[in-house]
PDB file of N, CA and C in Angstrom:
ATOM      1  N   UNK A   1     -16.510 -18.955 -20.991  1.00  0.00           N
ATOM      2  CA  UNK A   1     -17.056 -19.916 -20.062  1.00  0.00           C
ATOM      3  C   UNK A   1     -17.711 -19.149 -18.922  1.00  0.00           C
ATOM      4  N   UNK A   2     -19.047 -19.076 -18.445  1.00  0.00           N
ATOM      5  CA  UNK A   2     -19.879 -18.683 -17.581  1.00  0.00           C
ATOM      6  C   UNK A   2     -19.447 -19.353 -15.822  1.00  0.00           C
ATOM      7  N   UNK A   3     -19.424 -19.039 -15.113  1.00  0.00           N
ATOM      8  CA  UNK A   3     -19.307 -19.437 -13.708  1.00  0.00           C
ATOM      9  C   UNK A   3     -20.360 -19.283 -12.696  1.00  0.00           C
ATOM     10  N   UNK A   4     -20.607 -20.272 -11.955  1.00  0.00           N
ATOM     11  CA  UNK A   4     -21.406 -20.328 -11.462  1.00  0.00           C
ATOM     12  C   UNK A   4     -21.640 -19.725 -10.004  1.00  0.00           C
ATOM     13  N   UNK A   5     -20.010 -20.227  -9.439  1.00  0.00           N
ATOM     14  CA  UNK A   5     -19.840 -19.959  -8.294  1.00  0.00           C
ATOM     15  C   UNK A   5     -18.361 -18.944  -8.056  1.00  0.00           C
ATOM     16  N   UNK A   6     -18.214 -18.234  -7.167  1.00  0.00           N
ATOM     17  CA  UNK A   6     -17.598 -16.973  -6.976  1.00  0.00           C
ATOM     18  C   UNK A   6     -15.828 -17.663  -7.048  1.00  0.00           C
ATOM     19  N   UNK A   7     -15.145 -16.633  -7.923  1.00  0.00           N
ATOM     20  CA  UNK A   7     -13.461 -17.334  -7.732  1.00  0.00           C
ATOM     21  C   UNK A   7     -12.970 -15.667  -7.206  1.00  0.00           C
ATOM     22  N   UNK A   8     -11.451 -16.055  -6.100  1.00  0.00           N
ATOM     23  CA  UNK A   8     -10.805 -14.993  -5.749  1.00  0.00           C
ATOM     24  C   UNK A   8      -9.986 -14.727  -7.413  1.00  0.00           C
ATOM     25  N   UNK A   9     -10.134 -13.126  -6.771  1.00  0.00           N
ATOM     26  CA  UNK A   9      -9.257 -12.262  -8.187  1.00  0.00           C
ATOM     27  C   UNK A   9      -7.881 -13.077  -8.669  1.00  0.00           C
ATOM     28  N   UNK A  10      -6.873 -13.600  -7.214  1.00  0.00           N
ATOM     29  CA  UNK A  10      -5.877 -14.331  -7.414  1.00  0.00           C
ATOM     30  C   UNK A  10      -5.814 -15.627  -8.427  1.00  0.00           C
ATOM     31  N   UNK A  11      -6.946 -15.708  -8.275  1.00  0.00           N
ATOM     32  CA  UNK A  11      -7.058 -17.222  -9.134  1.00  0.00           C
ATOM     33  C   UNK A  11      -7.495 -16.978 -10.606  1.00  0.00           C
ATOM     34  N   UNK A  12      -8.418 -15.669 -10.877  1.00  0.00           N
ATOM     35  CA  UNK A  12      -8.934 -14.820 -11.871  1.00  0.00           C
ATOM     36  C   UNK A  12      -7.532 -14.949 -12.749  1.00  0.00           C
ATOM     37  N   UNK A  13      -6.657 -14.072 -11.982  1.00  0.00           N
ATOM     38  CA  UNK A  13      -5.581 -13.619 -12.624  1.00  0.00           C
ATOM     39  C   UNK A  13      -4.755 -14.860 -13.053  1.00  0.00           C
ATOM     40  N   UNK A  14      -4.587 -15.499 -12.089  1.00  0.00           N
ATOM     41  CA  UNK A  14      -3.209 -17.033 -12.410  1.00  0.00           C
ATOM     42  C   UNK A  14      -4.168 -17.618 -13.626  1.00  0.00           C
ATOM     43  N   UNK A  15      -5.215 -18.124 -13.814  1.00  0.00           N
ATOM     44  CA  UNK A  15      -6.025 -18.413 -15.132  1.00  0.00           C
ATOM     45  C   UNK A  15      -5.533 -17.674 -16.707  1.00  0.00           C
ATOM     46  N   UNK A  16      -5.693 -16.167 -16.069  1.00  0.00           N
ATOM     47  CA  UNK A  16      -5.869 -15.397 -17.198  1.00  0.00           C
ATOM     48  C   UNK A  16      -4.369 -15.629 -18.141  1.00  0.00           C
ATOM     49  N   UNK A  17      -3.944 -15.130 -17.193  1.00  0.00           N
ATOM     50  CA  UNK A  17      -1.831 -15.130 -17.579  1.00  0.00           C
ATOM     51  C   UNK A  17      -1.197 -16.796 -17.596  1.00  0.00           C
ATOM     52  N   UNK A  18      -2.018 -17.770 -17.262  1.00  0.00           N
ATOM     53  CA  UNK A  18      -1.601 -19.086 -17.489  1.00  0.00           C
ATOM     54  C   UNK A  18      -2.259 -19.692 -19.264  1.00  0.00           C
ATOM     55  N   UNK A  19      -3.565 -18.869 -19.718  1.00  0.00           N
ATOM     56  CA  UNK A  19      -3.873 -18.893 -20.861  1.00  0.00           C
ATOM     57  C   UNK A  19      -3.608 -18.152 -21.634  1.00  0.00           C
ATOM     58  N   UNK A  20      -2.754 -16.730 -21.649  1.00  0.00           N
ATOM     59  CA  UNK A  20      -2.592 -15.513 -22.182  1.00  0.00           C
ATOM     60  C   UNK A  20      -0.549 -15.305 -21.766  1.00  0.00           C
ATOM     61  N   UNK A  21       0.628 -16.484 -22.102  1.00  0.00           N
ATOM     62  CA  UNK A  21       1.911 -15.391 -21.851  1.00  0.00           C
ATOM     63  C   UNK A  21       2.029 -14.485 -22.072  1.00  0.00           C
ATOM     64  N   UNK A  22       2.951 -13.729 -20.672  1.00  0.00           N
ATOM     65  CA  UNK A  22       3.426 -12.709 -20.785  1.00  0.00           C
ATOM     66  C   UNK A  22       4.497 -12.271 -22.731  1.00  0.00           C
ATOM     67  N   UNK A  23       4.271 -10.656 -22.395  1.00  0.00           N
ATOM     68  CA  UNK A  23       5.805 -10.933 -23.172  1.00  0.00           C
ATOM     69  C   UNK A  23       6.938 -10.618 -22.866  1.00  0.00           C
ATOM     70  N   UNK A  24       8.067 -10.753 -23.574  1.00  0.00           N
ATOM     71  CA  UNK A  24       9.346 -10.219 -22.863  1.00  0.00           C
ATOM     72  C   UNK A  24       9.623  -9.044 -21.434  1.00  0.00           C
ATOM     73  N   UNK A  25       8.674  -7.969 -21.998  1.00  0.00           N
ATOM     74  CA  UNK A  25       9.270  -6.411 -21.667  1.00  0.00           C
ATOM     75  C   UNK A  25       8.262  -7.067 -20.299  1.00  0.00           C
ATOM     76  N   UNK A  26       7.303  -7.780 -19.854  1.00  0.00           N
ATOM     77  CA  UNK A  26       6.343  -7.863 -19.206  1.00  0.00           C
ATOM     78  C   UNK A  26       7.116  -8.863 -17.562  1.00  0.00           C
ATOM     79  N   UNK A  27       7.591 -10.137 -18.752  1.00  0.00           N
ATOM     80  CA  UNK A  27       7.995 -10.507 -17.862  1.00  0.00           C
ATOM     81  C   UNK A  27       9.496 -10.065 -17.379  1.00  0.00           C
ATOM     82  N   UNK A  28      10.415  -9.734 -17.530  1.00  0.00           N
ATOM     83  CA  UNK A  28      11.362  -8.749 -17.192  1.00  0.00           C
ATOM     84  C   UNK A  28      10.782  -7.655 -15.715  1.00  0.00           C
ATOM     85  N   UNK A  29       9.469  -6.856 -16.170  1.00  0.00           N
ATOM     86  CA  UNK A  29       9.245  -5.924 -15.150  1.00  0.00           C
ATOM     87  C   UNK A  29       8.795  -7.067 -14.086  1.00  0.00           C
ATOM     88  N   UNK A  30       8.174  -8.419 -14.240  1.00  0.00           N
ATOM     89  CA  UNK A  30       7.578  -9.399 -13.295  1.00  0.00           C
ATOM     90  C   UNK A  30       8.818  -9.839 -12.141  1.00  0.00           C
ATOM     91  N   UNK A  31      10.141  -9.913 -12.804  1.00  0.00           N
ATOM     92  CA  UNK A  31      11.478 -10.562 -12.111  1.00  0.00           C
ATOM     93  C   UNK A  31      11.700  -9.582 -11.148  1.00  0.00           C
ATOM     94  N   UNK A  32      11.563  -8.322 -11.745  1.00  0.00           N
ATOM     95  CA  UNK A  32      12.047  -7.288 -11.027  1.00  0.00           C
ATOM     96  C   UNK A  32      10.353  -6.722  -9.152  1.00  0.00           C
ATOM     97  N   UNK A  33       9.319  -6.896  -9.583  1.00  0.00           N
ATOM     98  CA  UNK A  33       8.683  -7.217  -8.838  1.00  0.00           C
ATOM     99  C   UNK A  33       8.415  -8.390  -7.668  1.00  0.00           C
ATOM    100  N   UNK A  34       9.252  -9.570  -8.388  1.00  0.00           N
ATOM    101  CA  UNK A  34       9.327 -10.438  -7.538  1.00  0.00           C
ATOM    102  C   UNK A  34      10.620 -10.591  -6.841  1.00  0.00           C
ATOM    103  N   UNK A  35      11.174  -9.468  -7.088  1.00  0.00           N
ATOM    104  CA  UNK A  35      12.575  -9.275  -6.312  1.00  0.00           C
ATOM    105  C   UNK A  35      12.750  -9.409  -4.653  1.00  0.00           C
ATOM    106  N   UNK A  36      11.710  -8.838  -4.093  1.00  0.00           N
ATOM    107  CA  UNK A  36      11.717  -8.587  -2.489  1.00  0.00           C
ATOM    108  C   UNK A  36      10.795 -10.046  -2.434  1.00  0.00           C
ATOM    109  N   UNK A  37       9.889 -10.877  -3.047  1.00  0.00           N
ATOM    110  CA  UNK A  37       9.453 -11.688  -2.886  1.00  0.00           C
ATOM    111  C   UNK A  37      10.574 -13.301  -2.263  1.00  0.00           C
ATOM    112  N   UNK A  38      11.528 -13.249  -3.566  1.00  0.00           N
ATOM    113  CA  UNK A  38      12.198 -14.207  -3.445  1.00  0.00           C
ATOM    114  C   UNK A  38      13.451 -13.844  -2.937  1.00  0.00           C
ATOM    115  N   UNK A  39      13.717 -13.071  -2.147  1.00  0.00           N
ATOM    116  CA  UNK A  39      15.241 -12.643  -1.695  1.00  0.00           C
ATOM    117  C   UNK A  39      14.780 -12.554  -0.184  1.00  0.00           C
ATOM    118  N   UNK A  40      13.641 -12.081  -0.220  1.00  0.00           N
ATOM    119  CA  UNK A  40      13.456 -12.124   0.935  1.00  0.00           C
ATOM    120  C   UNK A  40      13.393 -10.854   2.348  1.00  0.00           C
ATOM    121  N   UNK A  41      12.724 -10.929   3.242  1.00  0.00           N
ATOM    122  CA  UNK A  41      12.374  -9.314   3.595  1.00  0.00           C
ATOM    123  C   UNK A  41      13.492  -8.940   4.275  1.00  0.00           C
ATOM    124  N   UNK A  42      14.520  -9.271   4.838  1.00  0.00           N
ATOM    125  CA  UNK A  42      15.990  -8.528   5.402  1.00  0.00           C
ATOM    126  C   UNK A  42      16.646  -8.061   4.064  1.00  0.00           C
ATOM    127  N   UNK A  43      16.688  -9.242   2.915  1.00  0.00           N
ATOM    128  CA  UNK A  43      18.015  -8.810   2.010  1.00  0.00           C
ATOM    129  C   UNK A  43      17.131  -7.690   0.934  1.00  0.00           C
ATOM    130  N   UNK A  44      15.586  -7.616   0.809  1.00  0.00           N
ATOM    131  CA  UNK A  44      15.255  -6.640   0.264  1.00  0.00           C
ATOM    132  C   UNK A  44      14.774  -4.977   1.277  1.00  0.00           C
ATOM    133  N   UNK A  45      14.982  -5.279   2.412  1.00  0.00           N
ATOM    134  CA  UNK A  45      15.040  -3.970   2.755  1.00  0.00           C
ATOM    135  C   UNK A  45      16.187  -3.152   2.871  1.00  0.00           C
ATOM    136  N   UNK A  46      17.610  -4.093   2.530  1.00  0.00           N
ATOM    137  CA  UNK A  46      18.799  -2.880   2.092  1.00  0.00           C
ATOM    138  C   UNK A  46      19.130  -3.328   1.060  1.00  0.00           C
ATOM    139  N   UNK A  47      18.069  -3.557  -0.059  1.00  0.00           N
ATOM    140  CA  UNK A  47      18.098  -3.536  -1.917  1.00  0.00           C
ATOM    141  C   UNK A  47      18.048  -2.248  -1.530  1.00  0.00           C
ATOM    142  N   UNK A  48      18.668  -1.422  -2.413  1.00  0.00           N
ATOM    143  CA  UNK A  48      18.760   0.315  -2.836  1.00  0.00           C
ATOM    144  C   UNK A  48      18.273  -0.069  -4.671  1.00  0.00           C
ATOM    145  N   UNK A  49      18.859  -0.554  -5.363  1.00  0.00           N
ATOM    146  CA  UNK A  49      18.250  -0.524  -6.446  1.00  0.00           C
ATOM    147  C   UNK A  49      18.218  -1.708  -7.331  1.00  0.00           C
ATOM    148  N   UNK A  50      16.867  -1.882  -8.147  1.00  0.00           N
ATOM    149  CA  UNK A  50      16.836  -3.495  -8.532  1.00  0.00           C
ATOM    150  C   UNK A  50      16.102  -3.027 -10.513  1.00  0.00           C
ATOM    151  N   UNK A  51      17.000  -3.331 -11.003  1.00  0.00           N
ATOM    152  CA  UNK A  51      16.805  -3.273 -12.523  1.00  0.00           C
ATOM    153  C   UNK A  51      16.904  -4.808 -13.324  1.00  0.00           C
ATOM    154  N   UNK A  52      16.330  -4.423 -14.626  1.00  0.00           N
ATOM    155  CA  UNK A  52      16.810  -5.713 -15.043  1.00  0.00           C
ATOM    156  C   UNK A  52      17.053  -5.401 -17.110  1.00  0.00           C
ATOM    157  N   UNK A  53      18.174  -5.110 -17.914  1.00  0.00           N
ATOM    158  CA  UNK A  53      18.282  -4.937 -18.642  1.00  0.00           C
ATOM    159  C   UNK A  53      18.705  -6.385 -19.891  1.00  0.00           C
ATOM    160  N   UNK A  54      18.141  -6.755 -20.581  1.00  0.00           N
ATOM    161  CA  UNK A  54      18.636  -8.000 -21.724  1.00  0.00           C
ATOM    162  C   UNK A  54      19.019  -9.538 -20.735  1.00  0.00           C
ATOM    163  N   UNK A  55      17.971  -9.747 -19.774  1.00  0.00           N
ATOM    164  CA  UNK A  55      18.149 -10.856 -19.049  1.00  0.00           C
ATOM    165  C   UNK A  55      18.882 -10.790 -17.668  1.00  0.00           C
ATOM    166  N   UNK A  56      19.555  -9.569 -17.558  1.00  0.00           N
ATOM    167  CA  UNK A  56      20.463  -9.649 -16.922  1.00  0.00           C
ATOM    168  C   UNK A  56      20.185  -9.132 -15.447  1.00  0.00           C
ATOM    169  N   UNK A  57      19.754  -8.966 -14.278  1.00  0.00           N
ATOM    170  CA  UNK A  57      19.145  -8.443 -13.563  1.00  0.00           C
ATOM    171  C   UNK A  57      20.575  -7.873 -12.176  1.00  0.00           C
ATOM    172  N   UNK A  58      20.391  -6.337 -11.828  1.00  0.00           N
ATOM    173  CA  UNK A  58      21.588  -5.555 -11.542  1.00  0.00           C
ATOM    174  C   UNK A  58      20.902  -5.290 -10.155  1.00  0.00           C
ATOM    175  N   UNK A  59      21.589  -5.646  -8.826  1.00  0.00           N
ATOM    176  CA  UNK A  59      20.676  -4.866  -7.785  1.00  0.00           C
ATOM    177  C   UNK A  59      21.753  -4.246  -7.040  1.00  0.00           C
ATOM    178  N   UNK A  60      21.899  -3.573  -6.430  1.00  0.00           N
ATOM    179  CA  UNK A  60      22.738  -2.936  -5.196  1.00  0.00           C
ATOM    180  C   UNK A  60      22.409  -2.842  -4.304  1.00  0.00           C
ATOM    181  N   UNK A  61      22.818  -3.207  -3.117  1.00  0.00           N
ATOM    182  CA  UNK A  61      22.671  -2.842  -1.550  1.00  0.00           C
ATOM    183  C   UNK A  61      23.553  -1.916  -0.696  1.00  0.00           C
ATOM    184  N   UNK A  62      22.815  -1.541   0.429  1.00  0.00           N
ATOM    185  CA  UNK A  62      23.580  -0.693   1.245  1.00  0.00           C
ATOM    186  C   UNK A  62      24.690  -1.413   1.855  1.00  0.00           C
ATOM    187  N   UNK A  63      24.076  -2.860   2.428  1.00  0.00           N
ATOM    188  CA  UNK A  63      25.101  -3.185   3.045  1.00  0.00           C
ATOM    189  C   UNK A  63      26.021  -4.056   2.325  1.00  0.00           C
ATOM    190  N   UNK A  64      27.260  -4.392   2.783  1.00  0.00           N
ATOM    191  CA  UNK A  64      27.990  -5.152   2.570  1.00  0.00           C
ATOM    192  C   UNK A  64      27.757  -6.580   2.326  1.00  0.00           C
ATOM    193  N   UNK A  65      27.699  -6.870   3.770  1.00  0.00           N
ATOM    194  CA  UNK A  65      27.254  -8.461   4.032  1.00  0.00           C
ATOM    195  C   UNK A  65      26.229  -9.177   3.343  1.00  0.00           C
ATOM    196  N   UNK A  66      25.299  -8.093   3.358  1.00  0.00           N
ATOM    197  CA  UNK A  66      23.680  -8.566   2.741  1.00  0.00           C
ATOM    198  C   UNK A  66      24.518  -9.190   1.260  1.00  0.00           C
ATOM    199  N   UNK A  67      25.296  -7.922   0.564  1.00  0.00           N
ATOM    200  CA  UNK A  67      25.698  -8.243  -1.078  1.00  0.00           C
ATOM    201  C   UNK A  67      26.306  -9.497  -1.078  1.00  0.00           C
ATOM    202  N   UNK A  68      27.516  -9.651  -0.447  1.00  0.00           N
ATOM    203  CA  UNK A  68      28.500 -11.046  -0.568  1.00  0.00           C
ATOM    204  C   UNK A  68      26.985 -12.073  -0.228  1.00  0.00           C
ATOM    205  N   UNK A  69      25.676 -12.298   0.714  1.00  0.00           N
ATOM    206  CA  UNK A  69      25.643 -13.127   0.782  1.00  0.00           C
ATOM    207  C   UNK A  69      24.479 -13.046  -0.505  1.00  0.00           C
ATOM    208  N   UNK A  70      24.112 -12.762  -0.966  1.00  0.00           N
ATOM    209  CA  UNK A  70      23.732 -12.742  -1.941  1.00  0.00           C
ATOM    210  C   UNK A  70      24.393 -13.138  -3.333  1.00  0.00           C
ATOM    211  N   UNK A  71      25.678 -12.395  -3.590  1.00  0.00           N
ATOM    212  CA  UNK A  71      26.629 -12.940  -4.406  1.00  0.00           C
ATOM    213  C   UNK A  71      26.845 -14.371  -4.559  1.00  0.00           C
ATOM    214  N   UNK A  72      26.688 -14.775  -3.216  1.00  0.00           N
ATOM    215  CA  UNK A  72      26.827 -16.489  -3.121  1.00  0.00           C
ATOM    216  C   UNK A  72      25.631 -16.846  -3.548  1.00  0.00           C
ATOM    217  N   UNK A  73      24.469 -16.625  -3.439  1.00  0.00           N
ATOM    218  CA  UNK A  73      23.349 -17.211  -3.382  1.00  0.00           C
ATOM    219  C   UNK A  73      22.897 -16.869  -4.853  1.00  0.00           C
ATOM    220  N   UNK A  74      23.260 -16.337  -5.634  1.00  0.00           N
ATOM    221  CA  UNK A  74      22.872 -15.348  -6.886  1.00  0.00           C
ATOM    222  C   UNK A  74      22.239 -16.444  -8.334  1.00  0.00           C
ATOM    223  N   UNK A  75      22.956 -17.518  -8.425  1.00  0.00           N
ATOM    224  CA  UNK A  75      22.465 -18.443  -9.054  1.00  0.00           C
ATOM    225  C   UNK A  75      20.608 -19.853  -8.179  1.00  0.00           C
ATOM    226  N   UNK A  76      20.674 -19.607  -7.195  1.00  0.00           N
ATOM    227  CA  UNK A  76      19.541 -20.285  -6.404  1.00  0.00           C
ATOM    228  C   UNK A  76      18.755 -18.938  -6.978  1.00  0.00           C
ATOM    229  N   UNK A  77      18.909 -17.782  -6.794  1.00  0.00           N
ATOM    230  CA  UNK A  77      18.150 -16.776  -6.647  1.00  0.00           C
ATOM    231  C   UNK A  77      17.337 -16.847  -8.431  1.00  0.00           C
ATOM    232  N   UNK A  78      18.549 -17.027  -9.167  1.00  0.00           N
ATOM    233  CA  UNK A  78      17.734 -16.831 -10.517  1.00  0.00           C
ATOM    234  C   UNK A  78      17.018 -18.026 -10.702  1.00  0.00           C
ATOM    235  N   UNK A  79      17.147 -19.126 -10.410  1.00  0.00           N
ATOM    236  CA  UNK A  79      16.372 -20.013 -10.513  1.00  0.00           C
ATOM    237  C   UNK A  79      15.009 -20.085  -9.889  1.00  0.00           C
ATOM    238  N   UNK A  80      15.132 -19.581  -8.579  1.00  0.00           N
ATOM    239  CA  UNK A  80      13.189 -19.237  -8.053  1.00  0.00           C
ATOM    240  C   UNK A  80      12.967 -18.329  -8.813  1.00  0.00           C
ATOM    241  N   UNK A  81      13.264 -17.028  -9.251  1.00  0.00           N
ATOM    242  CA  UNK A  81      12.563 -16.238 -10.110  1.00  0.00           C
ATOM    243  C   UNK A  81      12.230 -16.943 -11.517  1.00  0.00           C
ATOM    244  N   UNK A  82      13.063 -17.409 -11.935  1.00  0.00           N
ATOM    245  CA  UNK A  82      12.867 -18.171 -13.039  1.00  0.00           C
ATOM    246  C   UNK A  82      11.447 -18.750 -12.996  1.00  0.00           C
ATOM    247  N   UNK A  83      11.230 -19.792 -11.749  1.00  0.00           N
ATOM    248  CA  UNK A  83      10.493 -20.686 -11.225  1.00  0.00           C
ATOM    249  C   UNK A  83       8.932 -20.115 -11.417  1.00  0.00           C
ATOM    250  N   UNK A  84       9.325 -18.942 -10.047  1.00  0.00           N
ATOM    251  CA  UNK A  84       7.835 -17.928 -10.352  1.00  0.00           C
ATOM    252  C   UNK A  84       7.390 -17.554 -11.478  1.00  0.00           C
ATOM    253  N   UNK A  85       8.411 -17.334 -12.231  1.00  0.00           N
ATOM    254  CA  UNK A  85       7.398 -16.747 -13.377  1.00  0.00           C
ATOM    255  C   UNK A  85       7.235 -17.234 -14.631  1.00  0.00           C
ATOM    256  N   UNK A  86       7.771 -18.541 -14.202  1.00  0.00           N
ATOM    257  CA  UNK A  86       7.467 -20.028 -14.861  1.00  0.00           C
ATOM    258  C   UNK A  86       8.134 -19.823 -16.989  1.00  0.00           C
ATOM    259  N   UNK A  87       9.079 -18.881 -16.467  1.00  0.00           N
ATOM    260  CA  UNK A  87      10.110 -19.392 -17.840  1.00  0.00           C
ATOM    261  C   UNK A  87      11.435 -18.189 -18.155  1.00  0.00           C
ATOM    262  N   UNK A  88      12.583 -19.007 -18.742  1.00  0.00           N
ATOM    263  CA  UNK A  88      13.638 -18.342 -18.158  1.00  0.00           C
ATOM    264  C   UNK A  88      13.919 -17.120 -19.018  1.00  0.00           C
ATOM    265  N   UNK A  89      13.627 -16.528 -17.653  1.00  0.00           N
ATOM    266  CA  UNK A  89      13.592 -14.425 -18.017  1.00  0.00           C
ATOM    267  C   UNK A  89      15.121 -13.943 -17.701  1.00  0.00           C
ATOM    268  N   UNK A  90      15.409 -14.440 -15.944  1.00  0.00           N
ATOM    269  CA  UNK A  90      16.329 -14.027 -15.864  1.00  0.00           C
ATOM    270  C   UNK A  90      17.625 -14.915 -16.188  1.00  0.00           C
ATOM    271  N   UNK A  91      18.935 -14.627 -16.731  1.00  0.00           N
ATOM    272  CA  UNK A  91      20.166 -15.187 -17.098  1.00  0.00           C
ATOM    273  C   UNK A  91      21.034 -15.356 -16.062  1.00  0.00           C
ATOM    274  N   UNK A  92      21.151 -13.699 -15.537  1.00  0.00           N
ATOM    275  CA  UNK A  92      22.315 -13.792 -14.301  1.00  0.00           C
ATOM    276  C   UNK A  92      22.217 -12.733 -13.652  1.00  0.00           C
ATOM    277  N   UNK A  93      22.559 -12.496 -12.441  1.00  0.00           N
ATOM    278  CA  UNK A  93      22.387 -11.605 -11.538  1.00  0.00           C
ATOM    279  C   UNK A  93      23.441 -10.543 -11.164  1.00  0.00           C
ATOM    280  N   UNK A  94      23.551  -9.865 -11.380  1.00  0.00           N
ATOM    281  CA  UNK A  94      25.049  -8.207 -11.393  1.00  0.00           C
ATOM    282  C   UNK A  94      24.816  -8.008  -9.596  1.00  0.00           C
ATOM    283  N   UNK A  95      25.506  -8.383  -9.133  1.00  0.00           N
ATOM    284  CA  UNK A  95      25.385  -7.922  -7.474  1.00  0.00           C
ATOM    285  C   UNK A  95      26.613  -6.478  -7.698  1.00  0.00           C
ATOM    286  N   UNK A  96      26.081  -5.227  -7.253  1.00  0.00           N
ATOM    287  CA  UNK A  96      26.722  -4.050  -7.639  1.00  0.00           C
ATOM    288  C   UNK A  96      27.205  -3.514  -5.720  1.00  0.00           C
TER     289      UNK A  96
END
């Protein structure tokens, strides 16, 4: 399809990947990118490490507090990622 008039790359892209799914290994690395997105910029600046192996997604923090409140929040959390990347990647969340 030819265009006439100019589209941002953002919209390029949400097109492309809304006509083209990801696959597994793709969206997996996507959960893990949208990690500091949906957690948010305090609880991802003391993420120390954020993986995600067979659904299962493992993060650790420095601090304490940040983890427990996260621990609580750990099921809301898989569900916006879920959300974003519009099908269910992640299962459950390993707060380490």
């Amino acid at each position: 399809m030819r265009r006439t008039e100019p589209i941002s790359v953002g919209e390029l892209l949400d097109e492309f990947f809304r006509d083209r799914p990801l696959g597994p290994a793709s969206m997996e690395g996507r959960a893990v990118e949208l990690w500091a997105e949906v957690a948010g910029d305090y609880v991802a600046g003391c993420t120390e490490d954020v993986y995600i192996r067979g659904g299962v997604l493992y993060v650790s923090f420095s601090s304490s507090a940040v983890r427990a409140e996260v621990f609580m929040r750990r099921k809301l959390l898989v569900a916006q990622l879920n959300a974003r990347i519009r099908a269910k990647v992640v299962r459950s969340i390993v707060v380490r």
